[in-house]
PDB file of N, CA and C in Angstrom:
ATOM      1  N   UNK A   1      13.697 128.934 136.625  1.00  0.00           N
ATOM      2  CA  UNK A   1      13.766 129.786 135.465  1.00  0.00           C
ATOM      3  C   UNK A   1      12.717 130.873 135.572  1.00  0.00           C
ATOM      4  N   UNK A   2      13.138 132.357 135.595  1.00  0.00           N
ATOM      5  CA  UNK A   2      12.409 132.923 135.409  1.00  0.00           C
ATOM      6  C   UNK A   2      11.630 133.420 133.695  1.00  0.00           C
ATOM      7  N   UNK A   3      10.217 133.308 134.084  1.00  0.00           N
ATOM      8  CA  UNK A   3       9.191 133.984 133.495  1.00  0.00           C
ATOM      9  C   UNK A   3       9.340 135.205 132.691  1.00  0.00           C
ATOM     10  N   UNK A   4       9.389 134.880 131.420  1.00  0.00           N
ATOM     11  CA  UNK A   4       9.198 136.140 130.642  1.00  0.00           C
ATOM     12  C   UNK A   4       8.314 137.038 130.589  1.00  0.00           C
ATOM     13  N   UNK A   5       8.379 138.278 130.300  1.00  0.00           N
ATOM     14  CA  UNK A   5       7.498 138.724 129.839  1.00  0.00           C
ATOM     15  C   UNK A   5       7.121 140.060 128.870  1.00  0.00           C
ATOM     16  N   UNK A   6       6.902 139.535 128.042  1.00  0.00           N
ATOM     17  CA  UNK A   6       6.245 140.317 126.434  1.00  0.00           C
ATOM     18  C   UNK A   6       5.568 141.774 126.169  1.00  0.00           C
ATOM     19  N   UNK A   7       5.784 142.376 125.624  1.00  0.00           N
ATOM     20  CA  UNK A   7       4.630 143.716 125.366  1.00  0.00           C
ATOM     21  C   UNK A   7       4.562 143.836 124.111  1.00  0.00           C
ATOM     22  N   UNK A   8       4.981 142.925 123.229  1.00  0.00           N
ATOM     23  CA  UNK A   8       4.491 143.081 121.866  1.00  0.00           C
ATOM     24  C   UNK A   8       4.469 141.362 121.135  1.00  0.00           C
ATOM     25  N   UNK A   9       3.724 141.217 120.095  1.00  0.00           N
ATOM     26  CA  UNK A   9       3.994 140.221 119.502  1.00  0.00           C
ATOM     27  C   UNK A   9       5.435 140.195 118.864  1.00  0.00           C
ATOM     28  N   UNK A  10       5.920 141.152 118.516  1.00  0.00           N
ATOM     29  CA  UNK A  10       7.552 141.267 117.828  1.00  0.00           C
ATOM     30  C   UNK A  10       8.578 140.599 118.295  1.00  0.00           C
ATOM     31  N   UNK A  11       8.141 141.037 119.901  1.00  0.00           N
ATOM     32  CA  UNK A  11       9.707 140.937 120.538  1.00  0.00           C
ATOM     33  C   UNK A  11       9.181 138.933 120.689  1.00  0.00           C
ATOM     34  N   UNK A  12       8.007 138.232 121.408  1.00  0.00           N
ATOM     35  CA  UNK A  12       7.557 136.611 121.097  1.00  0.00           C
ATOM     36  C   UNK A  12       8.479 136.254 119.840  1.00  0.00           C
ATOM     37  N   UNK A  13       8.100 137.093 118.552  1.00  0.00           N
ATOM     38  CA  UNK A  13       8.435 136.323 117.512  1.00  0.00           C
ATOM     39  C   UNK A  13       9.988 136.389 117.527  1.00  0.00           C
ATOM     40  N   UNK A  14      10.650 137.470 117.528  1.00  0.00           N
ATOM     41  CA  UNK A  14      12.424 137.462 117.812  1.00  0.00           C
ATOM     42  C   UNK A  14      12.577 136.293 118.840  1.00  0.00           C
ATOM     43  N   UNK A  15      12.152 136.306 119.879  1.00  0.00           N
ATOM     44  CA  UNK A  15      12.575 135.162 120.604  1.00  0.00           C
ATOM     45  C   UNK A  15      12.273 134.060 120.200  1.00  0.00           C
ATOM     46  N   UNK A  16      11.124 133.579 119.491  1.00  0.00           N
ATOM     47  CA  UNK A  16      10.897 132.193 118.793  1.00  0.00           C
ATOM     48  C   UNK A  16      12.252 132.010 117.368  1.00  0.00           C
ATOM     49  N   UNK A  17      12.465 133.342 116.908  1.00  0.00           N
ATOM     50  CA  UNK A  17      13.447 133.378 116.037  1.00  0.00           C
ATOM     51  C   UNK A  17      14.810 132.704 116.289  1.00  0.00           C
ATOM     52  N   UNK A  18      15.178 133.610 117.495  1.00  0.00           N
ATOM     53  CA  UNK A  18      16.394 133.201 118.332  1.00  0.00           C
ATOM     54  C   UNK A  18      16.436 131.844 118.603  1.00  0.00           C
ATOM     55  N   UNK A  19      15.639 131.314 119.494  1.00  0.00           N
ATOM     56  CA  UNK A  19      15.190 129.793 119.632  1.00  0.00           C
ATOM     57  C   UNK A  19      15.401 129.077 118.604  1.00  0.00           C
ATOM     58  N   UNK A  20      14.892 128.861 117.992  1.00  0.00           N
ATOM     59  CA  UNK A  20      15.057 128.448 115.892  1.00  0.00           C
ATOM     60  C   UNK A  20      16.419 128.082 115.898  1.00  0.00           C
ATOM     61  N   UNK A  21      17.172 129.615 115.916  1.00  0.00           N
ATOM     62  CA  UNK A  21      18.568 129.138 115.376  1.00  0.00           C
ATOM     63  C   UNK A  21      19.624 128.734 116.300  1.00  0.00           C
ATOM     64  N   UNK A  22      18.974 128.984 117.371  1.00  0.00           N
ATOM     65  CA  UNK A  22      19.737 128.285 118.353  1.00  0.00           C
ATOM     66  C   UNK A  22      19.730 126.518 118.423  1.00  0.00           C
ATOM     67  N   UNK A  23      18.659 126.459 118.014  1.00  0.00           N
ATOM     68  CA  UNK A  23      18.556 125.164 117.811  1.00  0.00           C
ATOM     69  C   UNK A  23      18.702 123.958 116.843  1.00  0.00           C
ATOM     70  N   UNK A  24      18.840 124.867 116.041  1.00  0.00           N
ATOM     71  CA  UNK A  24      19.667 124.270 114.242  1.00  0.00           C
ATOM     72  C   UNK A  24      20.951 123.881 114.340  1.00  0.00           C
ATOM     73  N   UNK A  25      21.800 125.265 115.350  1.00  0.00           N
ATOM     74  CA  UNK A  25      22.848 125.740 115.456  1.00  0.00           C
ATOM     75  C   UNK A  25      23.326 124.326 116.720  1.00  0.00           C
ATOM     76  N   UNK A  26      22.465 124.231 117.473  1.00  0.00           N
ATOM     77  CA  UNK A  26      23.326 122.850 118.397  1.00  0.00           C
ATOM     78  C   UNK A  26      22.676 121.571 117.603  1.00  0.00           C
ATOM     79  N   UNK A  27      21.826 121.089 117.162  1.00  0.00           N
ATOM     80  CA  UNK A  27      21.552 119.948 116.120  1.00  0.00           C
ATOM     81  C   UNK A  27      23.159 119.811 115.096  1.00  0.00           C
ATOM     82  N   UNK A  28      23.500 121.047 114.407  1.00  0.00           N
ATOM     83  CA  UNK A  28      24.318 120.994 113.676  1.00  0.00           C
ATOM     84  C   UNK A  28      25.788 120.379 114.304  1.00  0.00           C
ATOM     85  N   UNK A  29      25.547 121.135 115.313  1.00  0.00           N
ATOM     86  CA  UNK A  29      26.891 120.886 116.288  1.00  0.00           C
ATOM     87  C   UNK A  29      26.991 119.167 116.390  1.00  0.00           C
ATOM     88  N   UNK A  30      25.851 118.495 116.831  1.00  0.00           N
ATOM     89  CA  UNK A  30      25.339 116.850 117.526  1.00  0.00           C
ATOM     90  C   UNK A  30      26.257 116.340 116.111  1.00  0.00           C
ATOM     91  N   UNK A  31      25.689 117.072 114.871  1.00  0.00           N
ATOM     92  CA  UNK A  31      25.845 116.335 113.501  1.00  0.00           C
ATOM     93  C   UNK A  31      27.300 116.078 113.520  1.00  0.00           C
ATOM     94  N   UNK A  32      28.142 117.307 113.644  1.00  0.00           N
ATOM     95  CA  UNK A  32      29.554 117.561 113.644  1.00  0.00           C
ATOM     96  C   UNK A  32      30.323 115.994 114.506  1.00  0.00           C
ATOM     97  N   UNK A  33      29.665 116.453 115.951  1.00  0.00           N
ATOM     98  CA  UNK A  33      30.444 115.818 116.736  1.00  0.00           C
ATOM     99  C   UNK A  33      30.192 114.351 116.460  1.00  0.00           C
ATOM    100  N   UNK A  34      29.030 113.574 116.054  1.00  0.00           N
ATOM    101  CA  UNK A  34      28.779 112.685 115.135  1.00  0.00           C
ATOM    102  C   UNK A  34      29.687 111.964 114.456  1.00  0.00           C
ATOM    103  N   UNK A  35      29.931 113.114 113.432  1.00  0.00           N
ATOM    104  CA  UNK A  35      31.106 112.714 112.253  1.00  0.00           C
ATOM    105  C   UNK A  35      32.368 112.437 112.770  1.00  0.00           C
ATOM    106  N   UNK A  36      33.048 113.641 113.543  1.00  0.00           N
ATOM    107  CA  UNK A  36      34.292 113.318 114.631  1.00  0.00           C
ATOM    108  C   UNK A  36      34.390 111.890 114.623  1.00  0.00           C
ATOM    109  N   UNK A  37      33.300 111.587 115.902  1.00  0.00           N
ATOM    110  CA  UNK A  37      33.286 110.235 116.160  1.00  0.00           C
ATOM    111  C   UNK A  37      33.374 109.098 115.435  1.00  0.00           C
ATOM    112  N   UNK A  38      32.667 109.355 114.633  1.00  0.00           N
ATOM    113  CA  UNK A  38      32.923 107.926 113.345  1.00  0.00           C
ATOM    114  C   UNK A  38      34.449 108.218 112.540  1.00  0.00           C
ATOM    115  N   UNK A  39      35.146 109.417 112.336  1.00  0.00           N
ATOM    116  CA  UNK A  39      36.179 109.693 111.661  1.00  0.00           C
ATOM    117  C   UNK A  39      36.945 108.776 112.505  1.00  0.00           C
ATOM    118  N   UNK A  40      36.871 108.936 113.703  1.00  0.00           N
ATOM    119  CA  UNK A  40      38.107 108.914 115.313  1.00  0.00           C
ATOM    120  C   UNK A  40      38.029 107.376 115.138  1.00  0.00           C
ATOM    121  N   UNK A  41      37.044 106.492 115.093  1.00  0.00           N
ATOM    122  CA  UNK A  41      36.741 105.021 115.341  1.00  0.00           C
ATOM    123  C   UNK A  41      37.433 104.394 113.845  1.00  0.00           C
ATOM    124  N   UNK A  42      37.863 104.981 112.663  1.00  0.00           N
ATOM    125  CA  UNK A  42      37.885 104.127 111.381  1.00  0.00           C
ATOM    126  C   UNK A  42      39.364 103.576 112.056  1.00  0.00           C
ATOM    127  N   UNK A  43      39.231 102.682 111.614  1.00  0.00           N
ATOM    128  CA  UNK A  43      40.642 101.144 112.057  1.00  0.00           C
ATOM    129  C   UNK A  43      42.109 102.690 111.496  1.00  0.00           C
ATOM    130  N   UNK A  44      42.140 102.884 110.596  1.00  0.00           N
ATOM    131  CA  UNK A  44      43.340 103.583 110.590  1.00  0.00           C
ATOM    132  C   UNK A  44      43.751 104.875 111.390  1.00  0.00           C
ATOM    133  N   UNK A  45      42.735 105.256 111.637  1.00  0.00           N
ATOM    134  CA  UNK A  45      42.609 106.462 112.712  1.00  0.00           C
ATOM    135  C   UNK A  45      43.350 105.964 114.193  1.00  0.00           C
ATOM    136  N   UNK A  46      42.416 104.657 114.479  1.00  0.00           N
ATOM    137  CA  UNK A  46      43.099 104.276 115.615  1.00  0.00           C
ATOM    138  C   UNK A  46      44.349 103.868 115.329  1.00  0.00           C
ATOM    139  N   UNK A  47      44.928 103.061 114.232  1.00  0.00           N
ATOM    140  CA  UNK A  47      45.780 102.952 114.338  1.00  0.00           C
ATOM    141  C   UNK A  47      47.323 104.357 114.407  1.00  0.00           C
ATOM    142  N   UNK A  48      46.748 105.295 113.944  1.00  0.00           N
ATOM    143  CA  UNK A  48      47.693 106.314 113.702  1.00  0.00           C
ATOM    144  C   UNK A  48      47.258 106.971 114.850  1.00  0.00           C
ATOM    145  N   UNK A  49      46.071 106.904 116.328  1.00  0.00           N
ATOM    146  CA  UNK A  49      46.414 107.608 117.120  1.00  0.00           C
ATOM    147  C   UNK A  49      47.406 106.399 118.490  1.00  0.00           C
ATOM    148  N   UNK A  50      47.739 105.057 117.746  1.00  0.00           N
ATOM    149  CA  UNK A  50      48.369 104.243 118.438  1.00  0.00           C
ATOM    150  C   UNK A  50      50.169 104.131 118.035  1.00  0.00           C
ATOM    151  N   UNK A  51      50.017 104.911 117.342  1.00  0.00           N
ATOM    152  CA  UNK A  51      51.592 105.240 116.734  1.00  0.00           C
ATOM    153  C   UNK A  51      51.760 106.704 117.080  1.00  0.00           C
ATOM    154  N   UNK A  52      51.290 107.350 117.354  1.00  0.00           N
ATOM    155  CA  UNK A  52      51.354 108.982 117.651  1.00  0.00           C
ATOM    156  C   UNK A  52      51.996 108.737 119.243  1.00  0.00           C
ATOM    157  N   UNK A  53      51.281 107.923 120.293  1.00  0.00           N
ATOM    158  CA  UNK A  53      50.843 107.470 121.976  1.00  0.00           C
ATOM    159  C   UNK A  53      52.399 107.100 121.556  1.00  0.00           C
ATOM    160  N   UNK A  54      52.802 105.923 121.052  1.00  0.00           N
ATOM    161  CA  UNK A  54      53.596 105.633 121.228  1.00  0.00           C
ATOM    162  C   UNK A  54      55.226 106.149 120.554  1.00  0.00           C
ATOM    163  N   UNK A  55      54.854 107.233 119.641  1.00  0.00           N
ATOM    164  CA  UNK A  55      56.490 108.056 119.336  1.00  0.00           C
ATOM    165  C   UNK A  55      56.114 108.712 120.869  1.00  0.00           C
ATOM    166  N   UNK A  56      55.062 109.344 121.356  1.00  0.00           N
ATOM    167  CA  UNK A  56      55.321 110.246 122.225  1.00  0.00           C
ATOM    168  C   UNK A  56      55.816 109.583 123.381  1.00  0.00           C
ATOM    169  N   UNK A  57      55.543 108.652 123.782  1.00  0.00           N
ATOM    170  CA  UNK A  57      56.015 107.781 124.836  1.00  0.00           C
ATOM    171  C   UNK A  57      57.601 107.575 124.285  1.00  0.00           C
ATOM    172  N   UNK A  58      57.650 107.021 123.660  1.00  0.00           N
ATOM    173  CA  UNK A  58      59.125 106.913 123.246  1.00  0.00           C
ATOM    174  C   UNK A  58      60.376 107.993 123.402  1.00  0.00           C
ATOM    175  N   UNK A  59      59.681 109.576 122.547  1.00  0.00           N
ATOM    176  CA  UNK A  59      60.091 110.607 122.964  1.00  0.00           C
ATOM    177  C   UNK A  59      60.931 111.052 124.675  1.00  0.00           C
ATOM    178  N   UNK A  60      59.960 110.496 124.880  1.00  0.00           N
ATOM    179  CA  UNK A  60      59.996 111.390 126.474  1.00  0.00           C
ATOM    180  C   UNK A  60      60.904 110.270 127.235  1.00  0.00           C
ATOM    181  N   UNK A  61      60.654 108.980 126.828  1.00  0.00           N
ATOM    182  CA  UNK A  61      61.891 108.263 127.586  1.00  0.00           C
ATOM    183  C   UNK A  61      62.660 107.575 127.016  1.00  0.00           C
ATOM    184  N   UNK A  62      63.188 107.862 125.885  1.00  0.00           N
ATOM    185  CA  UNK A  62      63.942 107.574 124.764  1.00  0.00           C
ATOM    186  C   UNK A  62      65.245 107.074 125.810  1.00  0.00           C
ATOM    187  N   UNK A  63      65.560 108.594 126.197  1.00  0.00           N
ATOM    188  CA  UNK A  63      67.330 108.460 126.894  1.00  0.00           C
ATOM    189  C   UNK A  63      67.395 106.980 128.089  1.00  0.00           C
ATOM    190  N   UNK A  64      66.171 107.270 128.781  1.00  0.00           N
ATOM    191  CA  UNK A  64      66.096 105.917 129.388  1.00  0.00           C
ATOM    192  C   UNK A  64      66.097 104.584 129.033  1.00  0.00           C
ATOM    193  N   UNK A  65      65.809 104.820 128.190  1.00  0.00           N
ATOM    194  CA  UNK A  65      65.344 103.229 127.106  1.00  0.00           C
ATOM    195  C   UNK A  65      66.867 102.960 126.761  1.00  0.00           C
ATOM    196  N   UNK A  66      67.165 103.902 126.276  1.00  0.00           N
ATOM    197  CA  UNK A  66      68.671 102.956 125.736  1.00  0.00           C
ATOM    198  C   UNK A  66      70.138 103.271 126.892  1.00  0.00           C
ATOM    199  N   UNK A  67      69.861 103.813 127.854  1.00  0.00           N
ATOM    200  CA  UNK A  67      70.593 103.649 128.657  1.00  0.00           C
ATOM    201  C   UNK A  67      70.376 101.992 129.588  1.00  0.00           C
ATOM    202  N   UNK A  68      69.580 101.853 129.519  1.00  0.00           N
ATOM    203  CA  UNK A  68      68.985 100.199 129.745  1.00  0.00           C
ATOM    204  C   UNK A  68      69.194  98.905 128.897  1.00  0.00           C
ATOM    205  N   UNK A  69      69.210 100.106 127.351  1.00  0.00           N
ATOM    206  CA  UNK A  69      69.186  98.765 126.441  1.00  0.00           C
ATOM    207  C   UNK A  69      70.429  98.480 125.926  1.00  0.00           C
ATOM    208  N   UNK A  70      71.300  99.263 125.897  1.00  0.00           N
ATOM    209  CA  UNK A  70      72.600  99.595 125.209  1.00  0.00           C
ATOM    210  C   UNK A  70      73.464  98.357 126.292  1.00  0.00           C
ATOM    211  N   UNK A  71      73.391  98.800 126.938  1.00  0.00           N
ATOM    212  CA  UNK A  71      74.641  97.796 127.872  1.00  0.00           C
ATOM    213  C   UNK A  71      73.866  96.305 127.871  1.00  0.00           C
ATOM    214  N   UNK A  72      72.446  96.157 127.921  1.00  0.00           N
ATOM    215  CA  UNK A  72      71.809  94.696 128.077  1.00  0.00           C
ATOM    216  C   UNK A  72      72.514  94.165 126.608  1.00  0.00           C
ATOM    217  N   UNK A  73      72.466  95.099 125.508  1.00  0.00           N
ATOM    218  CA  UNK A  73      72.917  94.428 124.045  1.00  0.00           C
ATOM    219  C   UNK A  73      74.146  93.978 123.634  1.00  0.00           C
ATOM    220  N   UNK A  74      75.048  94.937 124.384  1.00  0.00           N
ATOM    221  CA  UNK A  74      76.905  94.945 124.174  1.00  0.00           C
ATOM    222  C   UNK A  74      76.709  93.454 124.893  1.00  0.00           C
ATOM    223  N   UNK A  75      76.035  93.478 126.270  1.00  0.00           N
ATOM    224  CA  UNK A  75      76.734  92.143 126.983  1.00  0.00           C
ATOM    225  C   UNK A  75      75.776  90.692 126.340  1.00  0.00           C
ATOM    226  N   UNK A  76      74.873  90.775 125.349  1.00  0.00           N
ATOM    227  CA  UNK A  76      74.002  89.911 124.409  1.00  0.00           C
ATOM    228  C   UNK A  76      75.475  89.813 123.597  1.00  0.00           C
ATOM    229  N   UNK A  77      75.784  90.916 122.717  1.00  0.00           N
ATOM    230  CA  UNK A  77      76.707  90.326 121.567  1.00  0.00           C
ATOM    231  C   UNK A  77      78.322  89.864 122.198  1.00  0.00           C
ATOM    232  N   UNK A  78      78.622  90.066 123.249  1.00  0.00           N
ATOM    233  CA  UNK A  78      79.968  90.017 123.374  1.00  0.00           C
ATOM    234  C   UNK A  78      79.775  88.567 123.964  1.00  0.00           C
ATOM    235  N   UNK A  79      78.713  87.981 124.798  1.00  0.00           N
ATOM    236  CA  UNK A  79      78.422  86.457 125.083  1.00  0.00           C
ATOM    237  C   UNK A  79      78.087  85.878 123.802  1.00  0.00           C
ATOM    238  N   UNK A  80      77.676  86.027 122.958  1.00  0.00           N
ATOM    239  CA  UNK A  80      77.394  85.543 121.395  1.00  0.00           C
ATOM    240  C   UNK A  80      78.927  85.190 120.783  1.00  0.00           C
ATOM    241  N   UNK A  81      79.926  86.254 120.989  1.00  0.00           N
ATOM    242  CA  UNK A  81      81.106  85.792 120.522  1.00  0.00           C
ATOM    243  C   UNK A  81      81.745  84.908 121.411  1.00  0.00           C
ATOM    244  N   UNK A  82      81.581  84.905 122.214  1.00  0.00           N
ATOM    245  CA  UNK A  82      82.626  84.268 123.081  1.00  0.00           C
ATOM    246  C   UNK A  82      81.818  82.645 122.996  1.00  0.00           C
ATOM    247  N   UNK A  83      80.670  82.607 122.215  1.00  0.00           N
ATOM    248  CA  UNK A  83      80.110  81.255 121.898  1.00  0.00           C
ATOM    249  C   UNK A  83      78.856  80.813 123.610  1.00  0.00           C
ATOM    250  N   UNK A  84      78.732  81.943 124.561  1.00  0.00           N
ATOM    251  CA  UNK A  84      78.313  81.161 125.858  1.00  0.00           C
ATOM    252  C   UNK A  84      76.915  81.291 125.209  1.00  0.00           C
TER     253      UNK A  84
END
């Protein structure tokens, strides 16, 4: 890191200024991301990001799913009637 360097007390104090709020400004941020985190962890959160995972999974291989499941079910109910 290079070495600053000053020719007035003004421009020290702007930069201690800057510093300041730069540093409120990422504390605030820690606070934020903080809260996130505890929002993200409450039991219903997870549960609604475990139902979200799974429409989207579902979504995307929906057509597969019941091209698999459809014929496994016809030949479930049509052995059901026939009593086997």
């Amino acid at each position: 890191m290079e070495t600053k360097k000053y020719s007035s007390y003004a421009q020290i104090e702007l930069e201690l200024e800057i510093l300041k709020v730069e540093r409120e400004l990422n504390l605030k941020r820690i606070v934020l991301n903080v809260q996130k985190t505890k929002e993200s962890l409450l039991p219903i959160n997870l549960i609604g990001g475990f139902v979200r995972n799974y429409k989207s999974f579902l979504s995307t291989y929906s057509g597969t799913i019941l091209n698999i499941a459809i014929p496994i079910f016809i030949k479930w109910i049509l052995k059901r009637k026939r009593g086997n």
